[in-house]
C-alpha atoms as a PDB file:
ATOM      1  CA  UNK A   1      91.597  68.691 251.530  1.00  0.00           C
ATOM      2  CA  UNK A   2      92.202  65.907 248.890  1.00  0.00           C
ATOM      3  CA  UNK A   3      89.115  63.916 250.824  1.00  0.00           C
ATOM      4  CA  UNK A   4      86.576  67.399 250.284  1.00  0.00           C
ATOM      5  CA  UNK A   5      87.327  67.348 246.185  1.00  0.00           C
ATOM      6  CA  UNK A   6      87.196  63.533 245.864  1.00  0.00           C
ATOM      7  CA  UNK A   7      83.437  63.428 247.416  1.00  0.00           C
ATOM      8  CA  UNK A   8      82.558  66.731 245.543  1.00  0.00           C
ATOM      9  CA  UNK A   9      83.435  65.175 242.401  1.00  0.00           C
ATOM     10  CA  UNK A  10      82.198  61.686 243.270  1.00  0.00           C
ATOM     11  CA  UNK A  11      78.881  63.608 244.010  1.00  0.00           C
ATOM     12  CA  UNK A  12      78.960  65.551 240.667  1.00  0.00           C
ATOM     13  CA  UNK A  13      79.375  62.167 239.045  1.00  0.00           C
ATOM     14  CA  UNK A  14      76.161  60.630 240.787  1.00  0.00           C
ATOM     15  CA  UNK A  15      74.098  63.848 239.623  1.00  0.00           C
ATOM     16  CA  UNK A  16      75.660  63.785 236.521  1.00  0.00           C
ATOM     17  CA  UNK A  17      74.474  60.209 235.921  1.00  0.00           C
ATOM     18  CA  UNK A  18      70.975  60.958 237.295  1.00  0.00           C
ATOM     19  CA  UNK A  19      70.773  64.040 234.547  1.00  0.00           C
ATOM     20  CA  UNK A  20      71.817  61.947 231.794  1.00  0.00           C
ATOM     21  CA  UNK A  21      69.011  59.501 232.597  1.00  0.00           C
ATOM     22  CA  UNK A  22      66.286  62.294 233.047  1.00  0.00           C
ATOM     23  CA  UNK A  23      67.409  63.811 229.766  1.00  0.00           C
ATOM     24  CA  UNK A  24      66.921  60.159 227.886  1.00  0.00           C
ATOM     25  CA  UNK A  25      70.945  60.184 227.085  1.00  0.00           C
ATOM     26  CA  UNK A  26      71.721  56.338 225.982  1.00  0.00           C
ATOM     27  CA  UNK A  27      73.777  54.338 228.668  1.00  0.00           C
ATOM     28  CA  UNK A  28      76.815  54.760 226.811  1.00  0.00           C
ATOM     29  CA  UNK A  29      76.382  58.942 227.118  1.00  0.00           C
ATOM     30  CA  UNK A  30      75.429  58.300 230.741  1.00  0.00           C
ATOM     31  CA  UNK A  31      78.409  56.226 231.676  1.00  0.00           C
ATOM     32  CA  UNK A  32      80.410  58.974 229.842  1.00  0.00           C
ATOM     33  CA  UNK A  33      78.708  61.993 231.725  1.00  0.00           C
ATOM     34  CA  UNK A  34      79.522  60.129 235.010  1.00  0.00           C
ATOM     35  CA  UNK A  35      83.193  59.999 234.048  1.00  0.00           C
ATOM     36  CA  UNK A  36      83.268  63.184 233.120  1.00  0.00           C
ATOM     37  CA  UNK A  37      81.363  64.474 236.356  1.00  0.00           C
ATOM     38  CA  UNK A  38      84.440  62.287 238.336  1.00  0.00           C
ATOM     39  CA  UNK A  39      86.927  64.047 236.345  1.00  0.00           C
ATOM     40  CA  UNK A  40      85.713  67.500 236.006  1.00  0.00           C
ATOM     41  CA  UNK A  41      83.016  67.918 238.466  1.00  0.00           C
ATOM     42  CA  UNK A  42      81.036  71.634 238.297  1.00  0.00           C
ATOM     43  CA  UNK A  43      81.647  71.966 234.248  1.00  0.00           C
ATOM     44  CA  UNK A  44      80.120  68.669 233.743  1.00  0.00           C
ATOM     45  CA  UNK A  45      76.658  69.776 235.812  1.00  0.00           C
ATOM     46  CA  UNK A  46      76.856  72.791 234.467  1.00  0.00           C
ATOM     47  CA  UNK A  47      76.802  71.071 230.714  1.00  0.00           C
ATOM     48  CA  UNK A  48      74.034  69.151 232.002  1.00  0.00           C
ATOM     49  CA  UNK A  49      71.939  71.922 233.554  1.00  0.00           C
ATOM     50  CA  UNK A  50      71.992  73.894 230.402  1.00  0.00           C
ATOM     51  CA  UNK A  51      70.764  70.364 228.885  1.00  0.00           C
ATOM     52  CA  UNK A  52      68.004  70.352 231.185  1.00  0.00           C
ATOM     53  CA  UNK A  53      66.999  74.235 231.262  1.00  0.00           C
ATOM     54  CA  UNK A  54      66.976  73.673 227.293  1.00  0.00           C
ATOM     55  CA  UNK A  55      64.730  70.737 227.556  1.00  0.00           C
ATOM     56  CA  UNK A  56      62.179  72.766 229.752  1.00  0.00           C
ATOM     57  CA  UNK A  57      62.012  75.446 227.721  1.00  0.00           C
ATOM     58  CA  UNK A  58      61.070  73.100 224.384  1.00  0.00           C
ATOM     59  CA  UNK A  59      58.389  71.558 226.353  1.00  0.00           C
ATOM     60  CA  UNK A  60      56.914  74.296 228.156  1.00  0.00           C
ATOM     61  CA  UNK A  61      58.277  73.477 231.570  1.00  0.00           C
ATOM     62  CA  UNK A  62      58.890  74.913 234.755  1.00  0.00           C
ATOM     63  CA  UNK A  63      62.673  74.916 234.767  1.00  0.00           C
ATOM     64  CA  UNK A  64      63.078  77.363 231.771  1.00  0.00           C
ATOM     65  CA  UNK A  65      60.702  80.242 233.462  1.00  0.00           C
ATOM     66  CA  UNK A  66      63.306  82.597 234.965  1.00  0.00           C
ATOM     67  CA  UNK A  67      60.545  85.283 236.307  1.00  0.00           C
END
């Protein structure tokens, strides 16, 4: 059981990472959203996804149209 949470949250942190570069984050916010995602996993993409859907919707993008 210990293995299944320490690749979900090593897989978090990789996504994490890759958000915070898409989002234009510094490398010091990256570094510190990949930490996080190790830590605390789900919360951390779910911080990030709102980043993202936010993003979208101030640009006119895809990821913001719900319907």
């Amino acid at each position: 059981m210990k293995e299944i949470v320490i690749v979900s949250n090593l897989s978090c942190a990789v996504i994490c990472a890759k958000w915070a570069l898409d989002l234009g984050f510094s490398q010091i916010r990256q570094v510190l959203f990949l930490i996080g995602g190790l830590l605390f996993g789900p919360i951390m993409l779910l911080i990030l996804y709102v980043f993202l859907v936010n993003k979208a919707k101030k640009e006119g993008g895809a990821g913001a149209k719900f319907f």
